[in-house]
PDB file of N, CA and C in Angstrom:
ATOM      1  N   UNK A   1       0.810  -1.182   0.000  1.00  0.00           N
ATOM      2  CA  UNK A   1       0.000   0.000   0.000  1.00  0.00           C
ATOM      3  C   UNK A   1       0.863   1.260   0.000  1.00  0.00           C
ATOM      4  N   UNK A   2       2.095   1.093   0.668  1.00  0.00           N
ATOM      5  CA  UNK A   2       2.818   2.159   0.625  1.00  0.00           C
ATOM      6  C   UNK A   2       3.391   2.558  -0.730  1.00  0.00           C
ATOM      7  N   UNK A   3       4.071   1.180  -1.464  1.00  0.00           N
ATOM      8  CA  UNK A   3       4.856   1.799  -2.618  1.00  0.00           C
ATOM      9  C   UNK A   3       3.532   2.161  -3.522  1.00  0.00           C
ATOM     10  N   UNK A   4       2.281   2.143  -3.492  1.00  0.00           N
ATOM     11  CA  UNK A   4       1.362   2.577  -4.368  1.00  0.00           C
ATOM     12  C   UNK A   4       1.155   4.174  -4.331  1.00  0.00           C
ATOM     13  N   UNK A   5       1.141   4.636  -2.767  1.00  0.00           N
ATOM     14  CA  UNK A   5       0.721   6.104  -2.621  1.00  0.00           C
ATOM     15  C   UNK A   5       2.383   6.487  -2.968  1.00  0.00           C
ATOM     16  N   UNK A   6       3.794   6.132  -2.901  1.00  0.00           N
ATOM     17  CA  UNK A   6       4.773   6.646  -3.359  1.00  0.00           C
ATOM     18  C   UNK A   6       4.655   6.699  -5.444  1.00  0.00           C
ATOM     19  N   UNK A   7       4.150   5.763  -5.714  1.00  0.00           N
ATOM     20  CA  UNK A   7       4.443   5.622  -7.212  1.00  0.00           C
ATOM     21  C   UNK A   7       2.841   6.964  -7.626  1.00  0.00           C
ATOM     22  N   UNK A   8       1.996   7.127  -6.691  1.00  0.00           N
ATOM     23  CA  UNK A   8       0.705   8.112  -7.403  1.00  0.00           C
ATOM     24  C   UNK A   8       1.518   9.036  -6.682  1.00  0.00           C
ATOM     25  N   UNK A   9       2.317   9.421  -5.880  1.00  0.00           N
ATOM     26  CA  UNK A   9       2.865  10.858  -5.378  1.00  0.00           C
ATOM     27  C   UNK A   9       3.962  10.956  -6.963  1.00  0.00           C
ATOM     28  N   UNK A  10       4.540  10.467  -7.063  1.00  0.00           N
ATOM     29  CA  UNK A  10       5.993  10.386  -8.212  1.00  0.00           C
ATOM     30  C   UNK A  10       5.075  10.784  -9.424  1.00  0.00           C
ATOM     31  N   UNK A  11       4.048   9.924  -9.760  1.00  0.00           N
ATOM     32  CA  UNK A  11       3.168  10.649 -11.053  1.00  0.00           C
ATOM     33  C   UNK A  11       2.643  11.750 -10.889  1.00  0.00           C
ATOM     34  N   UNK A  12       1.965  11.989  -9.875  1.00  0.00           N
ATOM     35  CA  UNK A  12       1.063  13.543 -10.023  1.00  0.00           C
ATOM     36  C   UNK A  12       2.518  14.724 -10.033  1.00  0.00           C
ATOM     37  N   UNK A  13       3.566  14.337  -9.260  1.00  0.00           N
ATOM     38  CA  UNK A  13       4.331  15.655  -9.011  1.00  0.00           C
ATOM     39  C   UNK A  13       5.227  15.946 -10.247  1.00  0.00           C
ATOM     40  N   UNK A  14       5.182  14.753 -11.277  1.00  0.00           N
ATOM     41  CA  UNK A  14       6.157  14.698 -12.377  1.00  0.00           C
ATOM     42  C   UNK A  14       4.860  15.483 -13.403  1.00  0.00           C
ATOM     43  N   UNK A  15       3.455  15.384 -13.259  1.00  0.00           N
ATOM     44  CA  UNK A  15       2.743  15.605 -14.006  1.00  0.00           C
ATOM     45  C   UNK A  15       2.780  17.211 -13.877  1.00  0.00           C
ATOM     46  N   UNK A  16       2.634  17.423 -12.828  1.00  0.00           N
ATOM     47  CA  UNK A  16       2.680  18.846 -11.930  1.00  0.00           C
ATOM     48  C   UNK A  16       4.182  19.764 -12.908  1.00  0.00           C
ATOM     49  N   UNK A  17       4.658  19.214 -12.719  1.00  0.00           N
ATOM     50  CA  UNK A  17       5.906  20.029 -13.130  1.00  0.00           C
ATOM     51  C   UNK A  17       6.037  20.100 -14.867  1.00  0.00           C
ATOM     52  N   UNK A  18       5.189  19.154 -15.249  1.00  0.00           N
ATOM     53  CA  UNK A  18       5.615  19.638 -17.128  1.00  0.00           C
ATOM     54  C   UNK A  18       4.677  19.856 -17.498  1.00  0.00           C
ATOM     55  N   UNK A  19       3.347  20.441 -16.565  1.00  0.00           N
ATOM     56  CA  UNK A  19       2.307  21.441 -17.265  1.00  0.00           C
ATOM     57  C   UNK A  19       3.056  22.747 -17.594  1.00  0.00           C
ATOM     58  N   UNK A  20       3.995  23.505 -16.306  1.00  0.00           N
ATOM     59  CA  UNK A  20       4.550  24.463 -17.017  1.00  0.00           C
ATOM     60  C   UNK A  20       5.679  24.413 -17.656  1.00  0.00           C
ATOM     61  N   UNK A  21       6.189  23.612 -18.255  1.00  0.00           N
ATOM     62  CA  UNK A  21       7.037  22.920 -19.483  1.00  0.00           C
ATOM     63  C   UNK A  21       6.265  24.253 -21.009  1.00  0.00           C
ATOM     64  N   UNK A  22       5.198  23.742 -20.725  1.00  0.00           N
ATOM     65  CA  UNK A  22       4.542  23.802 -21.611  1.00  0.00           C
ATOM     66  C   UNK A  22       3.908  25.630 -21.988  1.00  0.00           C
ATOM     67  N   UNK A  23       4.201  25.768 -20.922  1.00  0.00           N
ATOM     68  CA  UNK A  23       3.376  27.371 -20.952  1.00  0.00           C
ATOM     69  C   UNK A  23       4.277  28.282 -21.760  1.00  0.00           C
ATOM     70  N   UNK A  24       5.221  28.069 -21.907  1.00  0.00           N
ATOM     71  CA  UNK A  24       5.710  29.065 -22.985  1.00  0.00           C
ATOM     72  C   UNK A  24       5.682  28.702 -24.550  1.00  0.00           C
ATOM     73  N   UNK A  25       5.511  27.507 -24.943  1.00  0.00           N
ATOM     74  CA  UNK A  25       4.674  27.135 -26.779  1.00  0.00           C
ATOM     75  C   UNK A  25       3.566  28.042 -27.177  1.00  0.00           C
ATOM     76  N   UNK A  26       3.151  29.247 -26.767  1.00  0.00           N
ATOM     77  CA  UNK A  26       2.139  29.683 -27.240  1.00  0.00           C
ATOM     78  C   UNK A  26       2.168  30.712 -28.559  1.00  0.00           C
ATOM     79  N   UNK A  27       3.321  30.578 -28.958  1.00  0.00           N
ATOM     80  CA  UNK A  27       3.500  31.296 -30.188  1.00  0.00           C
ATOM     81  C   UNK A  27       2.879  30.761 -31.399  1.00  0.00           C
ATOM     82  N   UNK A  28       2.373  31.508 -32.081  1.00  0.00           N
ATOM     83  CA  UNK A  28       2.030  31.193 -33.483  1.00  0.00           C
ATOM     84  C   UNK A  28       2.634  31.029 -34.719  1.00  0.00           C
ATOM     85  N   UNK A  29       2.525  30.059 -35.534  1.00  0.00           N
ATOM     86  CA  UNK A  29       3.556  30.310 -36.777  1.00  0.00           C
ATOM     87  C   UNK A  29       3.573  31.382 -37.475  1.00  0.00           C
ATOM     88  N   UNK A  30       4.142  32.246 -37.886  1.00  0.00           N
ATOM     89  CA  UNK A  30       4.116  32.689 -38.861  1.00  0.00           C
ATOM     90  C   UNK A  30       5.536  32.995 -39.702  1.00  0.00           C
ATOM     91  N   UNK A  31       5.264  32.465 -40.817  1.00  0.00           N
ATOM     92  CA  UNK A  31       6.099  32.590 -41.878  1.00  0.00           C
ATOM     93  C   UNK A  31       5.969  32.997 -42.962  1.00  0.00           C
ATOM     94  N   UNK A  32       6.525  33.451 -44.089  1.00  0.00           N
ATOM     95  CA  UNK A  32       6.087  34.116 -45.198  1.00  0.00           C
ATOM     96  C   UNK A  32       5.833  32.459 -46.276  1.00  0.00           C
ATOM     97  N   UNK A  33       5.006  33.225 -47.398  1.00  0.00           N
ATOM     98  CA  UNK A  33       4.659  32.157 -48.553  1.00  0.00           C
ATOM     99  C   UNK A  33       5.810  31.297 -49.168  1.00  0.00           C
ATOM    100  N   UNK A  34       6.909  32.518 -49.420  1.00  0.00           N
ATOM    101  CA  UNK A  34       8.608  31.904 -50.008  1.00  0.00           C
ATOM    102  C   UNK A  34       8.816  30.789 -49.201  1.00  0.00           C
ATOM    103  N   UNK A  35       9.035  30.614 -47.883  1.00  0.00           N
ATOM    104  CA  UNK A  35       9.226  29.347 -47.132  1.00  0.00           C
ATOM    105  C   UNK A  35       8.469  28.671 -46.862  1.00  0.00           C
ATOM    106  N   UNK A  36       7.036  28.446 -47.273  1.00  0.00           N
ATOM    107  CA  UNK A  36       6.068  27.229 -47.032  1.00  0.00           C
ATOM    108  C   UNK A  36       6.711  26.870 -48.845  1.00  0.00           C
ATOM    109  N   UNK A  37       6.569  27.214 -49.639  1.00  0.00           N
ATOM    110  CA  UNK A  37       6.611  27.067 -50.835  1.00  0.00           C
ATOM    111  C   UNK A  37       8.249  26.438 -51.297  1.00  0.00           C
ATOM    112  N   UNK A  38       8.955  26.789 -50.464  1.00  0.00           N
ATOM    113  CA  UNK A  38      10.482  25.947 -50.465  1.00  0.00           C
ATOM    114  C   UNK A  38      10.356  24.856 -49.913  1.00  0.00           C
ATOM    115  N   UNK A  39       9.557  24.748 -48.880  1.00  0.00           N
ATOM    116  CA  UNK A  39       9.540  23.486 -47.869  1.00  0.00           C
ATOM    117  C   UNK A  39       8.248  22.476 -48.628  1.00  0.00           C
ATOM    118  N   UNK A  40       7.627  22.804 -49.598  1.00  0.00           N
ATOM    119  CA  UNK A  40       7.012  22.060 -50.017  1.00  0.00           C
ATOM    120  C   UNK A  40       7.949  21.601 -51.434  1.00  0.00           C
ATOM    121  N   UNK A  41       8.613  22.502 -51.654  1.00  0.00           N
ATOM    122  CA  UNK A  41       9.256  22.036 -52.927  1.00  0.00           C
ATOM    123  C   UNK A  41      10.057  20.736 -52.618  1.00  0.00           C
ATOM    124  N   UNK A  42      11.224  20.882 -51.563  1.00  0.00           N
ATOM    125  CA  UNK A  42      11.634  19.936 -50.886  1.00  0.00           C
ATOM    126  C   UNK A  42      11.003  18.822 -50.579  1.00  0.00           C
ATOM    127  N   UNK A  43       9.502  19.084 -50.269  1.00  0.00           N
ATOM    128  CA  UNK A  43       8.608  17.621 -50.016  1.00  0.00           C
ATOM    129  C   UNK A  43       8.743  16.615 -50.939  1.00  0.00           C
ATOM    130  N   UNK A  44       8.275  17.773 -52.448  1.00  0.00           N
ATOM    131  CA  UNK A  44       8.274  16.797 -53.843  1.00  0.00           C
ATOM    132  C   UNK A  44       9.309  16.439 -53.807  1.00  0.00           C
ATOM    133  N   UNK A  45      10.319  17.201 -54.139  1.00  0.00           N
ATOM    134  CA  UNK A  45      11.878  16.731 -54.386  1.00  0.00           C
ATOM    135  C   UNK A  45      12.497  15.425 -53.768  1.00  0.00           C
ATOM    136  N   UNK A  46      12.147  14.909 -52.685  1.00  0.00           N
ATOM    137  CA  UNK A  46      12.222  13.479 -51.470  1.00  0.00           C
ATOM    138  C   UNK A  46      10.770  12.621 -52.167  1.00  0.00           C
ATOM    139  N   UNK A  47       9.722  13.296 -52.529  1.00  0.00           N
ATOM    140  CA  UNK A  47       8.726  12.326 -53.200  1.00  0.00           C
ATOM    141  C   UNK A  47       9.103  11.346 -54.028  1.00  0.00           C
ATOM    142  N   UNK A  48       9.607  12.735 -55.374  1.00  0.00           N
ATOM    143  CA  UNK A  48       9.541  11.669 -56.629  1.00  0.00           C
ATOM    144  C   UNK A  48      11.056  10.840 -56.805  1.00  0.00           C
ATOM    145  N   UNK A  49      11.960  11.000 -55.618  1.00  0.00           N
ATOM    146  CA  UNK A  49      13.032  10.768 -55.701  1.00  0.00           C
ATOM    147  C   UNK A  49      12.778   9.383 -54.873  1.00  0.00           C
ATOM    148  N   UNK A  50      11.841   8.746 -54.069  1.00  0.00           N
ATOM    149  CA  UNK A  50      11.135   7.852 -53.702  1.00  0.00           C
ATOM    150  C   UNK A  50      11.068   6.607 -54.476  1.00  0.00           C
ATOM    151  N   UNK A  51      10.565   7.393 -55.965  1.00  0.00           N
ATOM    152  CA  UNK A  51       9.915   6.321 -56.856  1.00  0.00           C
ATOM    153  C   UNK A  51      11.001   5.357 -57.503  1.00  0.00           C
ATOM    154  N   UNK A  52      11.722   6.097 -57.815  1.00  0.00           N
ATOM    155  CA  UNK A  52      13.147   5.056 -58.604  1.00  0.00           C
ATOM    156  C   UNK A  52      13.781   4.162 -57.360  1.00  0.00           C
ATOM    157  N   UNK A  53      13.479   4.236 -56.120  1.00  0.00           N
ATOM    158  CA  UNK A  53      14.248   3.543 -55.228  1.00  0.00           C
ATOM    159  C   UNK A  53      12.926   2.356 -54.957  1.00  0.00           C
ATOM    160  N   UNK A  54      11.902   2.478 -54.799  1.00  0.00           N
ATOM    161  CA  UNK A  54      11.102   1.793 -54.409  1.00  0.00           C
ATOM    162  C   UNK A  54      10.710   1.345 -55.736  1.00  0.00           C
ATOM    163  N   UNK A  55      11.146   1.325 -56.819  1.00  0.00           N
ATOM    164  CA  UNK A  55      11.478   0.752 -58.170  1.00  0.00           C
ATOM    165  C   UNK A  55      12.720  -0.656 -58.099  1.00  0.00           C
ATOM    166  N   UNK A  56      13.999   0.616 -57.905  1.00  0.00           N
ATOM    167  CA  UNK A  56      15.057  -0.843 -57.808  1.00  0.00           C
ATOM    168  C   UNK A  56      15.028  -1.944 -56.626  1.00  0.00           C
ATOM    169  N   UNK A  57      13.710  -1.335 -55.294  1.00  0.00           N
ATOM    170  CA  UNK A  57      13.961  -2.196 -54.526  1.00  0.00           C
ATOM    171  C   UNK A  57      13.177  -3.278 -54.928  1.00  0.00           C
ATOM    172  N   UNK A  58      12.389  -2.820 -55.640  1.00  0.00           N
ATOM    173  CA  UNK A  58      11.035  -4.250 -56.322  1.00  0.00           C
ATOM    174  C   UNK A  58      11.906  -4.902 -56.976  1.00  0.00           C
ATOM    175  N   UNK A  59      12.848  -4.872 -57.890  1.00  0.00           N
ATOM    176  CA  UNK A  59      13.549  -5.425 -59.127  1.00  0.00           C
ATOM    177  C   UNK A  59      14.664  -6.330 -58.595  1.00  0.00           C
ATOM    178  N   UNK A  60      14.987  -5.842 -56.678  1.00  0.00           N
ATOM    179  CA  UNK A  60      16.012  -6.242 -56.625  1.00  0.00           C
ATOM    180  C   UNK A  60      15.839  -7.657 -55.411  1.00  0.00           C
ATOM    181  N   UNK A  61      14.342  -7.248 -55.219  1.00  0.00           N
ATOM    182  CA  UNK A  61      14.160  -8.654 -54.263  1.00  0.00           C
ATOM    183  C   UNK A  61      13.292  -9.544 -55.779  1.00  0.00           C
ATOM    184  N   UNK A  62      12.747  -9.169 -56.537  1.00  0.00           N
ATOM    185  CA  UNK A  62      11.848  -9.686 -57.665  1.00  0.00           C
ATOM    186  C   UNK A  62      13.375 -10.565 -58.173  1.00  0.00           C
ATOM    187  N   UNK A  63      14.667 -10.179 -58.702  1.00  0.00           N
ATOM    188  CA  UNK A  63      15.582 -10.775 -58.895  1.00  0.00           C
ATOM    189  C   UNK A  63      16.525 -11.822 -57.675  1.00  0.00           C
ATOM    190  N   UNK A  64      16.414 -11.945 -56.459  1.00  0.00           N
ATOM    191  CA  UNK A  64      16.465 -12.433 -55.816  1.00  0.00           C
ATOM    192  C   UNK A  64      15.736 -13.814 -55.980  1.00  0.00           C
ATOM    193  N   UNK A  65      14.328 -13.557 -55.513  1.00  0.00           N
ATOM    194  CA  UNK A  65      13.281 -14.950 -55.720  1.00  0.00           C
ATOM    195  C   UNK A  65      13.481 -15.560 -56.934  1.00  0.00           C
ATOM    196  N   UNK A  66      14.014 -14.716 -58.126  1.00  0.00           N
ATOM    197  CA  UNK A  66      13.896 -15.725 -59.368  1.00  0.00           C
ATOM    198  C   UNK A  66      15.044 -16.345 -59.400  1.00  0.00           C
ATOM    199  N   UNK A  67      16.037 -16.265 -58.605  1.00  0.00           N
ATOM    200  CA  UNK A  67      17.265 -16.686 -58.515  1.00  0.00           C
ATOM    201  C   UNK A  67      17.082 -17.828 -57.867  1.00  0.00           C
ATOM    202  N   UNK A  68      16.379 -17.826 -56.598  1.00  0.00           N
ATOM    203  CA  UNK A  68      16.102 -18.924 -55.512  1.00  0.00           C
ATOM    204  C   UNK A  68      15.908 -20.288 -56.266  1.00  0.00           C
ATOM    205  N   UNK A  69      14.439 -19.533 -57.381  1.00  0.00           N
ATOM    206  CA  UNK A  69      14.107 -20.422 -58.067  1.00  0.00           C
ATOM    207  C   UNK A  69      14.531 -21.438 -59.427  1.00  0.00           C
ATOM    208  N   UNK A  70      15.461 -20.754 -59.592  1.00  0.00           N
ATOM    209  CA  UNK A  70      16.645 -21.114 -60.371  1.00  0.00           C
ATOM    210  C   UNK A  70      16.852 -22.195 -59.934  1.00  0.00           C
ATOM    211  N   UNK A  71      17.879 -21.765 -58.541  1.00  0.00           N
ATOM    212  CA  UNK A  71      18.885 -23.055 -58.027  1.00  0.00           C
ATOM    213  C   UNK A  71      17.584 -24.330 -57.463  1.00  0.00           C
ATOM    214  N   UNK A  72      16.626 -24.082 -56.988  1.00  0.00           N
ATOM    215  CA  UNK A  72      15.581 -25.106 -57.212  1.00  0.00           C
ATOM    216  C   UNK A  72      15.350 -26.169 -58.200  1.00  0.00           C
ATOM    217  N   UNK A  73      15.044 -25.190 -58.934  1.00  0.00           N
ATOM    218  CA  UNK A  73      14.872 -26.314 -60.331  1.00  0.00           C
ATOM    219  C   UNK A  73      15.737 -26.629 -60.816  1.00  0.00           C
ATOM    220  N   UNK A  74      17.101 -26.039 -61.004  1.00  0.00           N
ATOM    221  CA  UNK A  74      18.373 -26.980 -60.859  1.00  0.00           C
ATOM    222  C   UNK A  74      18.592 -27.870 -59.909  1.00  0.00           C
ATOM    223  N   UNK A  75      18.770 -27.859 -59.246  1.00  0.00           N
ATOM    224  CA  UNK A  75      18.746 -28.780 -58.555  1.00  0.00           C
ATOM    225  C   UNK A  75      17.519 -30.373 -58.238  1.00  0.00           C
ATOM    226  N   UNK A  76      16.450 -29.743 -58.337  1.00  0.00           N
ATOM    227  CA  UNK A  76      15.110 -30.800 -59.161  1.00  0.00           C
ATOM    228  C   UNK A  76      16.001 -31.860 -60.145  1.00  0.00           C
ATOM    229  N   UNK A  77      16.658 -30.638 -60.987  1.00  0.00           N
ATOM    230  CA  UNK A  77      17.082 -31.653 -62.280  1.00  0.00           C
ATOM    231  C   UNK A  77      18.166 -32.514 -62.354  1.00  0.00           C
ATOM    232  N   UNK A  78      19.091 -32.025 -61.051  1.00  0.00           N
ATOM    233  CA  UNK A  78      20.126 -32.660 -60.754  1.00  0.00           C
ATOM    234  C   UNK A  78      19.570 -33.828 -59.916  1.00  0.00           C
ATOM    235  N   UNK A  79      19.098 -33.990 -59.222  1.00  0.00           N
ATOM    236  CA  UNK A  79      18.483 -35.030 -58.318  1.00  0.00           C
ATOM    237  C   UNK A  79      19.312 -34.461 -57.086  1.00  0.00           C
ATOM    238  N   UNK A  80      19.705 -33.177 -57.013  1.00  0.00           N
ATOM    239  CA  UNK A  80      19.939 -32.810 -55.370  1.00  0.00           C
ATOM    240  C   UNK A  80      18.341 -32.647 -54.215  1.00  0.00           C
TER     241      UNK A  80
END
Protein backbone atom coordinates (compact mmCIF):
# COMPACT_ATOMS: atom_id res chain seq x y z
CA UNK A 1 0.00 0.00 0.00
CA UNK A 2 2.82 2.16 0.63
CA UNK A 3 4.86 1.80 -2.62
CA UNK A 4 1.36 2.58 -4.37
CA UNK A 5 0.72 6.10 -2.62
CA UNK A 6 4.77 6.65 -3.36
CA UNK A 7 4.44 5.62 -7.21
CA UNK A 8 0.71 8.11 -7.40
CA UNK A 9 2.86 10.86 -5.38
CA UNK A 10 5.99 10.39 -8.21
CA UNK A 11 3.17 10.65 -11.05
CA UNK A 12 1.06 13.54 -10.02
CA UNK A 13 4.33 15.65 -9.01
CA UNK A 14 6.16 14.70 -12.38
CA UNK A 15 2.74 15.61 -14.01
CA UNK A 16 2.68 18.85 -11.93
CA UNK A 17 5.91 20.03 -13.13
CA UNK A 18 5.61 19.64 -17.13
CA UNK A 19 2.31 21.44 -17.27
CA UNK A 20 4.55 24.46 -17.02
CA UNK A 21 7.04 22.92 -19.48
CA UNK A 22 4.54 23.80 -21.61
CA UNK A 23 3.38 27.37 -20.95
CA UNK A 24 5.71 29.07 -22.98
CA UNK A 25 4.67 27.14 -26.78
CA UNK A 26 2.14 29.68 -27.24
CA UNK A 27 3.50 31.30 -30.19
CA UNK A 28 2.03 31.19 -33.48
CA UNK A 29 3.56 30.31 -36.78
CA UNK A 30 4.12 32.69 -38.86
CA UNK A 31 6.10 32.59 -41.88
CA UNK A 32 6.09 34.12 -45.20
CA UNK A 33 4.66 32.16 -48.55
CA UNK A 34 8.61 31.90 -50.01
CA UNK A 35 9.23 29.35 -47.13
CA UNK A 36 6.07 27.23 -47.03
CA UNK A 37 6.61 27.07 -50.84
CA UNK A 38 10.48 25.95 -50.47
CA UNK A 39 9.54 23.49 -47.87
CA UNK A 40 7.01 22.06 -50.02
CA UNK A 41 9.26 22.04 -52.93
CA UNK A 42 11.63 19.94 -50.89
CA UNK A 43 8.61 17.62 -50.02
CA UNK A 44 8.27 16.80 -53.84
CA UNK A 45 11.88 16.73 -54.39
CA UNK A 46 12.22 13.48 -51.47
CA UNK A 47 8.73 12.33 -53.20
CA UNK A 48 9.54 11.67 -56.63
CA UNK A 49 13.03 10.77 -55.70
CA UNK A 50 11.14 7.85 -53.70
CA UNK A 51 9.92 6.32 -56.86
CA UNK A 52 13.15 5.06 -58.60
CA UNK A 53 14.25 3.54 -55.23
CA UNK A 54 11.10 1.79 -54.41
CA UNK A 55 11.48 0.75 -58.17
CA UNK A 56 15.06 -0.84 -57.81
CA UNK A 57 13.96 -2.20 -54.53
CA UNK A 58 11.03 -4.25 -56.32
CA UNK A 59 13.55 -5.43 -59.13
CA UNK A 60 16.01 -6.24 -56.62
CA UNK A 61 14.16 -8.65 -54.26
CA UNK A 62 11.85 -9.69 -57.67
CA UNK A 63 15.58 -10.78 -58.90
CA UNK A 64 16.46 -12.43 -55.82
CA UNK A 65 13.28 -14.95 -55.72
CA UNK A 66 13.90 -15.73 -59.37
CA UNK A 67 17.27 -16.69 -58.52
CA UNK A 68 16.10 -18.92 -55.51
CA UNK A 69 14.11 -20.42 -58.07
CA UNK A 70 16.64 -21.11 -60.37
CA UNK A 71 18.89 -23.05 -58.03
CA UNK A 72 15.58 -25.11 -57.21
CA UNK A 73 14.87 -26.31 -60.33
CA UNK A 74 18.37 -26.98 -60.86
CA UNK A 75 18.75 -28.78 -58.56
CA UNK A 76 15.11 -30.80 -59.16
CA UNK A 77 17.08 -31.65 -62.28
CA UNK A 78 20.13 -32.66 -60.75
CA UNK A 79 18.48 -35.03 -58.32
CA UNK A 80 19.94 -32.81 -55.37
Amino acid sequence: MKGLRVISGTVAMSLAAASSAFAGATRVYSSSMLVLAFVGFLALVVAIQLIPAVMTLFGAIKGIARKNENVKTANAETGK
